[in-house]
C-alpha atoms as a PDB file:
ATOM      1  CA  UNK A   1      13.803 -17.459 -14.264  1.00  0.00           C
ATOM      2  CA  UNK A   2      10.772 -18.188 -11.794  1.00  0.00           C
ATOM      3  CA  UNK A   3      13.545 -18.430  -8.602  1.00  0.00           C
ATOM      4  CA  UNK A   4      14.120 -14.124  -9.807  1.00  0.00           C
ATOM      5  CA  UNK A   5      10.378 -13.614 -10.343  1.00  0.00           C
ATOM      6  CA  UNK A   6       9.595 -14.935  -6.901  1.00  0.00           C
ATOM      7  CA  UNK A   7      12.914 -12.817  -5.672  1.00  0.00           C
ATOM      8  CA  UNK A   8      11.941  -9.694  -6.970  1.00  0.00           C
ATOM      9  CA  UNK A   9       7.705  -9.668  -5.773  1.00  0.00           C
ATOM     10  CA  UNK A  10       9.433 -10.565  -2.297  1.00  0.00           C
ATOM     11  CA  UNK A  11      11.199  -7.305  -2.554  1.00  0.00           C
ATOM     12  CA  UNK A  12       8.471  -5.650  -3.834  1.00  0.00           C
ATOM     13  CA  UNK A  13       6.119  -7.222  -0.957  1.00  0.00           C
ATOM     14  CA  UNK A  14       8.328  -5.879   1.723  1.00  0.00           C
ATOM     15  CA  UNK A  15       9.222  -2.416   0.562  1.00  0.00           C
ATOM     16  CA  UNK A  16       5.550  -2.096   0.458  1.00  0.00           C
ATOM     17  CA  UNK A  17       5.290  -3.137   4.332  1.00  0.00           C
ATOM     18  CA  UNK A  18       7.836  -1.125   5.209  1.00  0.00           C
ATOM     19  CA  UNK A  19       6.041   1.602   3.300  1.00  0.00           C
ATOM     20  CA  UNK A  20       2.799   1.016   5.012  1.00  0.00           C
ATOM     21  CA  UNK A  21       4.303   0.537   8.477  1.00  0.00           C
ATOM     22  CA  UNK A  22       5.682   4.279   7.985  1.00  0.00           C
ATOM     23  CA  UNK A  23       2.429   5.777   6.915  1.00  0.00           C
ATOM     24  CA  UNK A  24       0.794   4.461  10.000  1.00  0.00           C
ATOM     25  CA  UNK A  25       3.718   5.019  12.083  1.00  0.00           C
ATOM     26  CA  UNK A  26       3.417   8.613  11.115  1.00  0.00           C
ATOM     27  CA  UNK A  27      -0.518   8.747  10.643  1.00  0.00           C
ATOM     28  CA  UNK A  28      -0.498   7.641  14.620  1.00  0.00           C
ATOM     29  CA  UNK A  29       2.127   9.967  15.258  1.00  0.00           C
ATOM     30  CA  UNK A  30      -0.027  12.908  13.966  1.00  0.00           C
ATOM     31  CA  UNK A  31      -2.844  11.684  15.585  1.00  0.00           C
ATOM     32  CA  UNK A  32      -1.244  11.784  19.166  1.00  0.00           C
ATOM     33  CA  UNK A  33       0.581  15.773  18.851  1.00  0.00           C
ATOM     34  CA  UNK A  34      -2.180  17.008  16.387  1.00  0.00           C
ATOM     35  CA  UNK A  35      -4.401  20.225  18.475  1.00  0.00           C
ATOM     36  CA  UNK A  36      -5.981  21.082  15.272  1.00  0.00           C
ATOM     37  CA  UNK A  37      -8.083  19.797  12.651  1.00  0.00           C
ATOM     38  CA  UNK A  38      -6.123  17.151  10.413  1.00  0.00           C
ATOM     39  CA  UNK A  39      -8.917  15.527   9.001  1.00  0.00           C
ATOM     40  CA  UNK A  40      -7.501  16.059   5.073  1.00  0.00           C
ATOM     41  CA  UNK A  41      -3.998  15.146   6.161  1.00  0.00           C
ATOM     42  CA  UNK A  42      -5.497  11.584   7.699  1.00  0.00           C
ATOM     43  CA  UNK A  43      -8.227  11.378   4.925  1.00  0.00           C
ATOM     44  CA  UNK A  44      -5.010  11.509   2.185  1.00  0.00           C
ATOM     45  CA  UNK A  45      -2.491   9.071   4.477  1.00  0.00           C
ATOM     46  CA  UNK A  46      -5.536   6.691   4.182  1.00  0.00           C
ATOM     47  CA  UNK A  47      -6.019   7.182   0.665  1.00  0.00           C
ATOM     48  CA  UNK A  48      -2.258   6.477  -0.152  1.00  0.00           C
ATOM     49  CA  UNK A  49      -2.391   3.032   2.259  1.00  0.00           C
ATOM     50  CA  UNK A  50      -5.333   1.602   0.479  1.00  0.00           C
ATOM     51  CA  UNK A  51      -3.635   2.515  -3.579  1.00  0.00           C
ATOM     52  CA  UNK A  52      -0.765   0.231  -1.854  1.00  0.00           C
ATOM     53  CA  UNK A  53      -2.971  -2.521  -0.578  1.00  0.00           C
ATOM     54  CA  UNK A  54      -5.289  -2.679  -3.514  1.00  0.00           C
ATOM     55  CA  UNK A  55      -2.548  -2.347  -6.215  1.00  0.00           C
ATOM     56  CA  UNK A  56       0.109  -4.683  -4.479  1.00  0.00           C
ATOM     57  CA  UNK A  57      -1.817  -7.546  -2.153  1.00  0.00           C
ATOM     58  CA  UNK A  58      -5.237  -7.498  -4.140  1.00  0.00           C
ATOM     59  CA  UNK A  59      -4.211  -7.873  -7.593  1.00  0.00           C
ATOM     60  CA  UNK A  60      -6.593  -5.380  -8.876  1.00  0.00           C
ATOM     61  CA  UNK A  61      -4.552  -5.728 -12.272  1.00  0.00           C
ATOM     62  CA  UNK A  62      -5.101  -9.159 -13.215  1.00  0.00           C
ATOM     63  CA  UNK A  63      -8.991  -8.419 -13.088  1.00  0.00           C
ATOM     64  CA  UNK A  64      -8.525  -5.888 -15.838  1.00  0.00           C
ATOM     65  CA  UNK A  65      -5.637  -7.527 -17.816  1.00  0.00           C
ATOM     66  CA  UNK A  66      -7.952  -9.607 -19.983  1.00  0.00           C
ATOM     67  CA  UNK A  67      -5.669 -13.223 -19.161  1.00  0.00           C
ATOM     68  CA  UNK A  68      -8.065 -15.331 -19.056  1.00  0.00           C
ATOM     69  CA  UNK A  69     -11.521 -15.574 -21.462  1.00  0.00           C
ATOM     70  CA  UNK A  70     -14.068 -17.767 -20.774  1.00  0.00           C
END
């Protein structure tokens, strides 16, 4: 049971850097053809990159979930 718990956060873990490795990909991208002003457009991909990197690699959720009482 742990051996598919491990298995599936792997997953999880690399969809996510595949995920961020696109945004940036694409945020640089933008960055290098854009002649106007894309501030919002950068100001959202940024946005969306840190919800991943909070949610998935800083366990914002166990902080919340009440786990452990001291």
């Amino acid at each position: 049971m742990e051996e598919q718990k491990k298995k599936a956060d792997y997953s999880v873990n690399v969809l996510v850097v595949i995920i961020l490795s696109l945004l940036t990909a694409g945020e640089y991208y933008l960055g290098v053809i854009s002649t106007t002003n894309i501030a919002g457009v950068m100001l959202g991909i940024g946005v969306l990159k840190a919800f991943f990197i909070i949610k998935d690699y800083m366990h914002i959720g166990r902080v919340f979930s009440g786990g452990e009482d001291h």
